[in-house]
C-alpha atoms as a PDB file:
ATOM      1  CA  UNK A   1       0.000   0.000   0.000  1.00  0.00           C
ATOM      2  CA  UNK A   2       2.947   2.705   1.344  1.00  0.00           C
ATOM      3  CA  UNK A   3       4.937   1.161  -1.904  1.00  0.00           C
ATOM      4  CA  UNK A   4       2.018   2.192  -4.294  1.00  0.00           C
ATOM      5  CA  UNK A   5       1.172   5.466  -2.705  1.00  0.00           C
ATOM      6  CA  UNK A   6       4.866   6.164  -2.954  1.00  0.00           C
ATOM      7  CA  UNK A   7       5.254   5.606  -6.674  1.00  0.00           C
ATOM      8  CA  UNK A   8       1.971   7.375  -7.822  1.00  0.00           C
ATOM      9  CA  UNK A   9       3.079  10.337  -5.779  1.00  0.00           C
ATOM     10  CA  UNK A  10       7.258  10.160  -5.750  1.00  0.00           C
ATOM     11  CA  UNK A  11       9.119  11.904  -3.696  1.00  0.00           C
ATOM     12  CA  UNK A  12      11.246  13.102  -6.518  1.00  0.00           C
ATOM     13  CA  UNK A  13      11.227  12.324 -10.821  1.00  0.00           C
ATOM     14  CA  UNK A  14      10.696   8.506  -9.394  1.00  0.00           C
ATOM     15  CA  UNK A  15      11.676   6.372  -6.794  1.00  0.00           C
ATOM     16  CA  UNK A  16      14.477   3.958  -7.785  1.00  0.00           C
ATOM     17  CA  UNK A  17      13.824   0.521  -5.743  1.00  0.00           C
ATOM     18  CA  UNK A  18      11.413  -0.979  -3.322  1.00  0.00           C
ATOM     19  CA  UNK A  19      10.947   0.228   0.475  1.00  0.00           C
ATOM     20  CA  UNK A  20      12.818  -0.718   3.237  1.00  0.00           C
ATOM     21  CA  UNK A  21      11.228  -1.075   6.764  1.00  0.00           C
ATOM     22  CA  UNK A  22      13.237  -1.392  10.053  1.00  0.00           C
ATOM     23  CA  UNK A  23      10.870  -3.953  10.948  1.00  0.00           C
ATOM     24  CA  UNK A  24       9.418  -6.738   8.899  1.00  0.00           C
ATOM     25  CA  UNK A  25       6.443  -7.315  11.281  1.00  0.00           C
ATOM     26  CA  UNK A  26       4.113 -10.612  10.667  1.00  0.00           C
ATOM     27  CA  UNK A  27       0.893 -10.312   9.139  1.00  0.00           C
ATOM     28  CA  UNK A  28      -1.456  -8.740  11.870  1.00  0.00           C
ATOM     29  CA  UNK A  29       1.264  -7.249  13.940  1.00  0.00           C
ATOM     30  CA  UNK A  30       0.379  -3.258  14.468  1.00  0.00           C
ATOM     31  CA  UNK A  31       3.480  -0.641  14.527  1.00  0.00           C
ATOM     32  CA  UNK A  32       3.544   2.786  15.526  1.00  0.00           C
ATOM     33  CA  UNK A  33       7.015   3.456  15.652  1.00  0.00           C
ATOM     34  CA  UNK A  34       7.576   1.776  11.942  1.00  0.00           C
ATOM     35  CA  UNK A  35      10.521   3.639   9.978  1.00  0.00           C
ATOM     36  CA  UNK A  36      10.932   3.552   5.917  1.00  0.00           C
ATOM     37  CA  UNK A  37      13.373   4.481   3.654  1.00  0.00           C
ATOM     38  CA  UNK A  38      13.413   4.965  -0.336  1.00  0.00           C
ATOM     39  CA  UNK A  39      15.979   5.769  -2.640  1.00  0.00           C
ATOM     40  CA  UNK A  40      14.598   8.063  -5.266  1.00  0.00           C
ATOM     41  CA  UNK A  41      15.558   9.512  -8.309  1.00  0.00           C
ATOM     42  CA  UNK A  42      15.631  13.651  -7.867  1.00  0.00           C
ATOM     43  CA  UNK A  43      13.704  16.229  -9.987  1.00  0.00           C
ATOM     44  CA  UNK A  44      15.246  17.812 -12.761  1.00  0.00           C
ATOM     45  CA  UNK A  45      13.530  20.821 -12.319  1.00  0.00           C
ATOM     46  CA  UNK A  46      10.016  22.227  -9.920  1.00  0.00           C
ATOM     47  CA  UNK A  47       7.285  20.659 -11.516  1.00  0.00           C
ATOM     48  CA  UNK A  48       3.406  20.754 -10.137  1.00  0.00           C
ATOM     49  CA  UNK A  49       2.910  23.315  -7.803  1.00  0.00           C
ATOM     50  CA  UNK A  50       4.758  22.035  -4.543  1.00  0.00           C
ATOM     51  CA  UNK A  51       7.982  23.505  -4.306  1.00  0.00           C
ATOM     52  CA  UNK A  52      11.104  21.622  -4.862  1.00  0.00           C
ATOM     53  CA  UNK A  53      14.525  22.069  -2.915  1.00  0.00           C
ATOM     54  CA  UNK A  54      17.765  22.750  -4.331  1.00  0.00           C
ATOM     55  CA  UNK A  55      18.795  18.658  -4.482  1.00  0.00           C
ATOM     56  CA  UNK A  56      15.494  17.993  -6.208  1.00  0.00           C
ATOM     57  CA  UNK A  57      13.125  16.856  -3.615  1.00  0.00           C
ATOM     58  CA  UNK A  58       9.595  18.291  -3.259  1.00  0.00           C
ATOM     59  CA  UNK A  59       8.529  19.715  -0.144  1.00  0.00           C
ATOM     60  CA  UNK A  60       8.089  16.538   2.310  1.00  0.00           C
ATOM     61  CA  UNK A  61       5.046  18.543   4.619  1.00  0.00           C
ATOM     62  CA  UNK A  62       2.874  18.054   1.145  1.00  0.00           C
ATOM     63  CA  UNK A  63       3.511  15.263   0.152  1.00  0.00           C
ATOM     64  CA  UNK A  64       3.044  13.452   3.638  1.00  0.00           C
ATOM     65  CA  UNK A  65      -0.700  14.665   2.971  1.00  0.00           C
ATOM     66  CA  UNK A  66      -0.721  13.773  -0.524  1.00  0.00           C
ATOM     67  CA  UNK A  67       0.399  10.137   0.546  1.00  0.00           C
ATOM     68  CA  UNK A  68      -2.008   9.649   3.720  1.00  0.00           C
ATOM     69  CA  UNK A  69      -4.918  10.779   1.275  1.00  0.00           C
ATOM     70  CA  UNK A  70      -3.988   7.441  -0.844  1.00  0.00           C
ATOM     71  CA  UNK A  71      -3.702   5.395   2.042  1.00  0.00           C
ATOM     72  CA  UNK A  72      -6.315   3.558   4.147  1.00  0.00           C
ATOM     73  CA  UNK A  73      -7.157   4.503   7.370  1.00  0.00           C
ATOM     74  CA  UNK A  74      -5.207   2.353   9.365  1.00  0.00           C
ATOM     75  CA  UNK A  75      -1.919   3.491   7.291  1.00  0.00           C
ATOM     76  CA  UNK A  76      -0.353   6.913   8.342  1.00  0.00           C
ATOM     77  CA  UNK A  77       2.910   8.197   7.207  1.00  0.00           C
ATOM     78  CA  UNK A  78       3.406  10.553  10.261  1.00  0.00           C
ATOM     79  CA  UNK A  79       6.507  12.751   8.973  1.00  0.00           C
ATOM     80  CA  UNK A  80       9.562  12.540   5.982  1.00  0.00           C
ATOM     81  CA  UNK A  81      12.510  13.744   5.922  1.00  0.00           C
ATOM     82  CA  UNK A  82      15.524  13.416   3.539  1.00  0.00           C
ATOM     83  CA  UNK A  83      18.127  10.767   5.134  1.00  0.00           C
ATOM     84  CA  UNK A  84      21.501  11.168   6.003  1.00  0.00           C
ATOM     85  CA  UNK A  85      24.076   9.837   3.774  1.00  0.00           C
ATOM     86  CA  UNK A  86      24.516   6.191   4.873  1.00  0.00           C
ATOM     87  CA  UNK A  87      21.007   5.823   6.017  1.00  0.00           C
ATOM     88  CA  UNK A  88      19.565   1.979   6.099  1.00  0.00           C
ATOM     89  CA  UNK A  89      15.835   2.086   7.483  1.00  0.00           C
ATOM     90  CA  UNK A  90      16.842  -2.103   8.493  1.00  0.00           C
ATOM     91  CA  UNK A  91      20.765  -2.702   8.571  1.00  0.00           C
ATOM     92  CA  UNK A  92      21.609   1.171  10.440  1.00  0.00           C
ATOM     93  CA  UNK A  93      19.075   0.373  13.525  1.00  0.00           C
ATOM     94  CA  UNK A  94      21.124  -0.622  16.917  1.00  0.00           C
ATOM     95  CA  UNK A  95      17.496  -1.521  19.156  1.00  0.00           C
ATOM     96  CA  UNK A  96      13.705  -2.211  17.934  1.00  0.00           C
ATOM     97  CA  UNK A  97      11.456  -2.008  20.434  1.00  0.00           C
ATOM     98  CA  UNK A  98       8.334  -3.981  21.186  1.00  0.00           C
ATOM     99  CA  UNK A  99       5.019  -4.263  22.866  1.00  0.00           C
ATOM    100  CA  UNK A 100       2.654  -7.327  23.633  1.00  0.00           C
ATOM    101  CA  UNK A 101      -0.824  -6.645  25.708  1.00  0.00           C
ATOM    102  CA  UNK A 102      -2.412  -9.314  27.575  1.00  0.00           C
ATOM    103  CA  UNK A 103      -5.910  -9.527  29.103  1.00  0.00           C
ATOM    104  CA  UNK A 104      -6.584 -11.914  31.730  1.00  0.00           C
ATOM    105  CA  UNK A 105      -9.372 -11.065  32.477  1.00  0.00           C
ATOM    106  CA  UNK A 106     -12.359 -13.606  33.350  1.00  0.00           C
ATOM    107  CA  UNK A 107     -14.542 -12.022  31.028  1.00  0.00           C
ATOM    108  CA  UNK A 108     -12.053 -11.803  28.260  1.00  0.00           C
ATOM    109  CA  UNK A 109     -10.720  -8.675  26.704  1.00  0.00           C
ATOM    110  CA  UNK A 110     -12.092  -4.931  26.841  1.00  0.00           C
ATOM    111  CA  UNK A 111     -14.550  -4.928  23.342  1.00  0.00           C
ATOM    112  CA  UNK A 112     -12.322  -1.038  22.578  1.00  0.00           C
ATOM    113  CA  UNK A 113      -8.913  -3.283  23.263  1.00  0.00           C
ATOM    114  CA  UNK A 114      -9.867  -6.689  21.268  1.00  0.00           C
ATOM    115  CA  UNK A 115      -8.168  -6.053  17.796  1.00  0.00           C
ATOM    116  CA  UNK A 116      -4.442  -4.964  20.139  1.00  0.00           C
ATOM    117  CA  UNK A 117      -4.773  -6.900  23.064  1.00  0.00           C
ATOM    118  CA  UNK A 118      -4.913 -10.822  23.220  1.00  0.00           C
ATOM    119  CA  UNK A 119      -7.583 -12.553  25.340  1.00  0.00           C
ATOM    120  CA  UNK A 120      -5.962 -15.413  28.347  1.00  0.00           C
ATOM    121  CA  UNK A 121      -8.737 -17.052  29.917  1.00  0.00           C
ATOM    122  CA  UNK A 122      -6.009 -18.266  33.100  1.00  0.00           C
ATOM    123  CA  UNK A 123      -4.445 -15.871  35.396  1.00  0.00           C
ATOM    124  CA  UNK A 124      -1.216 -14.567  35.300  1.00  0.00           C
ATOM    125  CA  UNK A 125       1.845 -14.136  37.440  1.00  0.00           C
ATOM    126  CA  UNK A 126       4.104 -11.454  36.367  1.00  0.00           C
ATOM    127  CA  UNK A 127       6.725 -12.361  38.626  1.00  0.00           C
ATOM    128  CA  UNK A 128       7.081 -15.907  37.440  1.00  0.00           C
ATOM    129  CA  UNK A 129       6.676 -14.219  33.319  1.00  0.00           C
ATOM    130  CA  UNK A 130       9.947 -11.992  34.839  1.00  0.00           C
ATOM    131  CA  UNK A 131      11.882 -14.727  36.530  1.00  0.00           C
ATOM    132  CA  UNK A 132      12.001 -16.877  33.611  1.00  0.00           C
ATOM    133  CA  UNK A 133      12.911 -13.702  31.299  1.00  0.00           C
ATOM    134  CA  UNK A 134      15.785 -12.717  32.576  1.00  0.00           C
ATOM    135  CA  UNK A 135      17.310 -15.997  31.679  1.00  0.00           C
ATOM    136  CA  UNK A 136      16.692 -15.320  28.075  1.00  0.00           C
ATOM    137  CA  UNK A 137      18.412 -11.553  28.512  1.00  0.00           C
ATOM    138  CA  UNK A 138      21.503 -11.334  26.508  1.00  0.00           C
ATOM    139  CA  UNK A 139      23.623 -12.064  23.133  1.00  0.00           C
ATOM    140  CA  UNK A 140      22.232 -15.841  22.732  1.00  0.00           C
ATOM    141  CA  UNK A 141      21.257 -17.748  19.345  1.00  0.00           C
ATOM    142  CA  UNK A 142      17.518 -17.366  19.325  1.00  0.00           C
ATOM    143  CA  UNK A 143      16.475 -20.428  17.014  1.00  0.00           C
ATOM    144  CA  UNK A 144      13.992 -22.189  19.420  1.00  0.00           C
ATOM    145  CA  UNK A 145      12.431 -19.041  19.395  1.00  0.00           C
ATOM    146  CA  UNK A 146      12.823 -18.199  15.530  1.00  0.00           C
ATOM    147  CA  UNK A 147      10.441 -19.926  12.209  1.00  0.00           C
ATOM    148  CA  UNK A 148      13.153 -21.236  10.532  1.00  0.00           C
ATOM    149  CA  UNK A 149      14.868 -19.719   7.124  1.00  0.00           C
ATOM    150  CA  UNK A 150      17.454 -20.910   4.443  1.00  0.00           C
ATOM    151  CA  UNK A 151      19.543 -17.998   4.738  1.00  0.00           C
ATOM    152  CA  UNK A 152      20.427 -15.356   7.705  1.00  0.00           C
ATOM    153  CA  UNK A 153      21.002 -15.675  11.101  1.00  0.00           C
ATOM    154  CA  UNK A 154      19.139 -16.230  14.617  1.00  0.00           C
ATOM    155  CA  UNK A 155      22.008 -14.797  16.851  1.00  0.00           C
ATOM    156  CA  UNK A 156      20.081 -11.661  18.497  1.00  0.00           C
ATOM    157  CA  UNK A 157      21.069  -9.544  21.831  1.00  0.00           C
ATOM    158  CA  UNK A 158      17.953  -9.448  23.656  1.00  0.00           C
ATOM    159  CA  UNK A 159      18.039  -6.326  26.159  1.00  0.00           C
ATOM    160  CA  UNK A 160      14.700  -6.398  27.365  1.00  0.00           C
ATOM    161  CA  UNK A 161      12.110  -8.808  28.381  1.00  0.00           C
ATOM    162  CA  UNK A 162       9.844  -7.169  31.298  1.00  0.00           C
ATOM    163  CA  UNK A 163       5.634  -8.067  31.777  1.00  0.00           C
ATOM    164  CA  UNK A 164       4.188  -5.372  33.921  1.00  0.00           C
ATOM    165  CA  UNK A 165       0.613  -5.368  35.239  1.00  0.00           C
ATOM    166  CA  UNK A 166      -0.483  -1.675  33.892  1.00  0.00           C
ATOM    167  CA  UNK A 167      -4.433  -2.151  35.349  1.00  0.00           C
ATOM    168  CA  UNK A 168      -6.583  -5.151  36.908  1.00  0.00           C
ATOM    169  CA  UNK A 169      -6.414  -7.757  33.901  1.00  0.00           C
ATOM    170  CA  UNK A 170      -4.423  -6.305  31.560  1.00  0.00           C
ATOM    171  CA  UNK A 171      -0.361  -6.892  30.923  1.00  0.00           C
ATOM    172  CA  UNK A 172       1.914  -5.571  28.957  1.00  0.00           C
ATOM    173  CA  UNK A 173       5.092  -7.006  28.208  1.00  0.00           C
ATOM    174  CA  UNK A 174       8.200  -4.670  26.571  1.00  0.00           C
ATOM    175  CA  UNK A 175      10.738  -6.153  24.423  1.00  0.00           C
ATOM    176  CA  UNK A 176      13.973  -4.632  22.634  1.00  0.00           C
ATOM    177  CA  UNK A 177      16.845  -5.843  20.798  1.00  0.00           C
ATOM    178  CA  UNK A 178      19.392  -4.721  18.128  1.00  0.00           C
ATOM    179  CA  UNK A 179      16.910  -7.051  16.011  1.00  0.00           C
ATOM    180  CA  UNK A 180      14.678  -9.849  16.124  1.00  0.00           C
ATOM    181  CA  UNK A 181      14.402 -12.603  14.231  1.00  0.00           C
ATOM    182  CA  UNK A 182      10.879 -13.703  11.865  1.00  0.00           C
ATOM    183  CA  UNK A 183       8.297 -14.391  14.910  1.00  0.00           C
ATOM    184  CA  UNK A 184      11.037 -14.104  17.603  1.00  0.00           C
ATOM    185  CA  UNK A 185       8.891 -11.556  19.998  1.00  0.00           C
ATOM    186  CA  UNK A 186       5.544 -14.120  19.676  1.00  0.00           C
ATOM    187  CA  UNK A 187       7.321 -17.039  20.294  1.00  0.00           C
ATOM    188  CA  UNK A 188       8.857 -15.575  23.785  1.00  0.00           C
ATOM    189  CA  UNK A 189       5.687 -14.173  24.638  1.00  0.00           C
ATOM    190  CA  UNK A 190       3.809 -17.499  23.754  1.00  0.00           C
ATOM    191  CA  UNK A 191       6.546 -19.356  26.177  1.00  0.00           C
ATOM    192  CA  UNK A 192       6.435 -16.756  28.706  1.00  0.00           C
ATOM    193  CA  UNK A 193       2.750 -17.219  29.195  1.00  0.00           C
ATOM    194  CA  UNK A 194       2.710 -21.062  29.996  1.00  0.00           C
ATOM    195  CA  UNK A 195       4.673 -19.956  33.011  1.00  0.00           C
ATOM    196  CA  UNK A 196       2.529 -17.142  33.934  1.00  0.00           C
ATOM    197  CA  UNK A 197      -0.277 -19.349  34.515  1.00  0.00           C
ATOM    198  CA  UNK A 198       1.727 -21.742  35.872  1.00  0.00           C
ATOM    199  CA  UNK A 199       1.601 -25.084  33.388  1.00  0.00           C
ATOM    200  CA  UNK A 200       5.229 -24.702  32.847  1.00  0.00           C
ATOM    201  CA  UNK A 201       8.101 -24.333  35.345  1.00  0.00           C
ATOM    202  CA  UNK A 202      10.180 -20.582  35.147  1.00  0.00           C
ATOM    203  CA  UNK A 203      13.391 -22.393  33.745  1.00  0.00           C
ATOM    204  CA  UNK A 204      11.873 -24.300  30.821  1.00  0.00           C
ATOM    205  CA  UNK A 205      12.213 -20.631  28.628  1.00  0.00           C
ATOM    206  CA  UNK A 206      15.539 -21.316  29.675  1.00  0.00           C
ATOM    207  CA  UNK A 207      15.574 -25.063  28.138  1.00  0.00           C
ATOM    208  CA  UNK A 208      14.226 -24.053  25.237  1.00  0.00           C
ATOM    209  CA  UNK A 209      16.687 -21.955  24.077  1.00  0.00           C
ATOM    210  CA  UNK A 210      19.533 -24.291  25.251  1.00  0.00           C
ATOM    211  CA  UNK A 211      17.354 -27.055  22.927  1.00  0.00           C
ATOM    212  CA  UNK A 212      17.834 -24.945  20.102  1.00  0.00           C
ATOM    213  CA  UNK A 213      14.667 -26.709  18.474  1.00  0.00           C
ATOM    214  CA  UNK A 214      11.296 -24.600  18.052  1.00  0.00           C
ATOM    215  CA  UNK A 215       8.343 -25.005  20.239  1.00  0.00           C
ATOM    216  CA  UNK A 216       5.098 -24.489  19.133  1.00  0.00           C
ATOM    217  CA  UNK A 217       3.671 -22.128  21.919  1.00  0.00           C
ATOM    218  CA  UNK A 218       3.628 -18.663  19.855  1.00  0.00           C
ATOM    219  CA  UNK A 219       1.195 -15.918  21.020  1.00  0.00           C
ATOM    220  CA  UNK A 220      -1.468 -14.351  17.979  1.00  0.00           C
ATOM    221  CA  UNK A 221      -0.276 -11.418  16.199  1.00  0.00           C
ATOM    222  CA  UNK A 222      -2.438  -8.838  17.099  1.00  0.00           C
ATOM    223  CA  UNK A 223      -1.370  -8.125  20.279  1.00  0.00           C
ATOM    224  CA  UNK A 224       2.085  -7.383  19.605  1.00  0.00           C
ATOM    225  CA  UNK A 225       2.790  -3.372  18.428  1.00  0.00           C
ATOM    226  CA  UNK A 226       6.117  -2.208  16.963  1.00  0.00           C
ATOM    227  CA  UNK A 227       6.592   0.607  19.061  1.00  0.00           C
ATOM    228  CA  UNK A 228      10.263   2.323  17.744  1.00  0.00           C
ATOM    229  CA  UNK A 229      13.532   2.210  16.434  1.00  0.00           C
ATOM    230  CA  UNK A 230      16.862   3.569  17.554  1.00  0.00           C
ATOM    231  CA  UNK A 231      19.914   4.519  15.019  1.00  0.00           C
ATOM    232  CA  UNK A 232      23.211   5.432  15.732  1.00  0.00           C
ATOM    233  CA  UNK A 233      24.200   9.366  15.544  1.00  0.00           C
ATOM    234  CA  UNK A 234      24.643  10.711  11.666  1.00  0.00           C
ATOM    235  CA  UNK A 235      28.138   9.443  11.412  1.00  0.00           C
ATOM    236  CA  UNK A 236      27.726   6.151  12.490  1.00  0.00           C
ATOM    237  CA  UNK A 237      25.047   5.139  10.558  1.00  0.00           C
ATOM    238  CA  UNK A 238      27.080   3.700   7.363  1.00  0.00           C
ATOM    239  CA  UNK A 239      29.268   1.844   9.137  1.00  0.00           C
ATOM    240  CA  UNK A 240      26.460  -0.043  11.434  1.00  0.00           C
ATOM    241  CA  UNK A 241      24.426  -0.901   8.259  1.00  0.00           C
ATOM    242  CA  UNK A 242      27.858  -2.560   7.169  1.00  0.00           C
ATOM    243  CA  UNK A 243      28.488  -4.258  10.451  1.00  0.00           C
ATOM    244  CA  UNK A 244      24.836  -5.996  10.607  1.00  0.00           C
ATOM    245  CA  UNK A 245      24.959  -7.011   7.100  1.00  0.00           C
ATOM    246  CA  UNK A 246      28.001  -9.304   8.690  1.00  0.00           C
ATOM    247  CA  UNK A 247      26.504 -12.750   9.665  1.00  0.00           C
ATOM    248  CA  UNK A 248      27.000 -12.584  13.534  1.00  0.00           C
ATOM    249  CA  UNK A 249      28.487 -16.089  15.474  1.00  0.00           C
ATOM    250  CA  UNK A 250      27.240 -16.939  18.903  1.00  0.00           C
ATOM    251  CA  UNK A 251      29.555 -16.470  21.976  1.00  0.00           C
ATOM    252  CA  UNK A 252      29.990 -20.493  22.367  1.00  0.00           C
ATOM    253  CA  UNK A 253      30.859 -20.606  18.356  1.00  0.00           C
ATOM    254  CA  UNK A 254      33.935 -17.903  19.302  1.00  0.00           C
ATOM    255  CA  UNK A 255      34.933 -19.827  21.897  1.00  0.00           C
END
């Protein structure tokens, strides 16, 4: 949709290749922190009535509006800017960060909260959802917790995995890393929440990650929300899209 807006309303003569997100989020998954980047092709000279800058770009204010007036309503492009020399929406990020909501309610979830929050019909004990995550915390190779791929890798540095109760029944948990892997995030929280209700012990999150081999406890996509993504200062930004392109090894593989 952002892809098609994008080339009937460029941000320039054209725009040169596809889009690149910081986070490829599942089917389902909201994001309100999403960042995009596309290379374009710059104008020649002012054309149409929005006015163009000196390095060919049209005024980025107008054509937000022009895009969000192509776009459903659940789509919003909230700002643009031009980039930074360097600039990789994906490989420049050092930390994405997450959010999964949680209803344990007896009576299910809140009707205004059903499409972002998922419904647990046991309840939950955040300190047991904690004591188990903080085993997982850390630079660890994250394939019991990953759907598997031919190509890439499943080492991630996971830097935060906390559940707080925000009101009665519902729980949120936050989640960051310098990246995640495809279904990484639903596959802790689906773990996480067999110990919060107590059918599985706080160390088995801690088992499964030793096993290396997938489980099959992963948690719906709607209730998880990409929330934002950090980058490096200006000058570092080249050189971190260069180091995460580099297939990372696992502290026990240096060893």
């Amino acid at each position: 949709m952002l892809e098609e807006a994008l080339h009937r309303q460029p941000p320039g003569a054209s725009v040169a290749k596809s889009a690149v997100v910081a986070g490829r989020t599942d089917a389902g998954v909201h994001a309100t922190g999403q960042v995009v980047h596309v290379d374009v092709v710059p104008l020649a000279s002012p054309s149409g009535r929005i006015p163009v800058s000196p390095e060919g770009i049209p005024d980025l204010t107008r054509m937000t509006g022009r895009w969000n007036r192509l776009l459903p309503g659940d789509v919003r492009v909230l700002g643009a800017r031009v980039a930074p020399a360097g600039f990789d929406a994906r490989f420049s990020a050092i930390r994405r960060h997450y959010r999964y909501r949680v209803s344990d309610a007896p009576w299910g979830v809140d009707p205004l909260r059903r499409h972002d929050t998922l419904a647990w019909n046991r309840p939950l004990s955040t300190d047991a959802m904690n004591a188990a995550a903080e085993e997982l915390l850390g630079l660890h190779d994250f394939a019991a917790y990953c759907k598997q791929r031919d190509t890439g890798t499943t080492i991630r540095e996971l830097q935060r995995l906390e559940w707080e109760r925000v009101d009665e029944h519902l729980l949120e948990v936050r989640v960051s890393a310098d990246a995640f892997c495809h279904s990484m995030v639903r596959s802790l929280v689906g773990v996480l929440l067999l110990v919060g209700d107590g059918r599985r012990s706080d160390a088995w999150p801690a088992k499964v990650l030793a096993s290396g081999i997938r489980d099959s406890a992963v948690a719906p996509a709607h209730g998880l929300t990409l929330l934002g993504v950090d980058y490096p200062p200006d000058a570092e930004l080249a050189a971190r899209a260069e180091q995460t392109r580099n297939v990372r090894t696992s502290p026990a593989a240096r060893e």
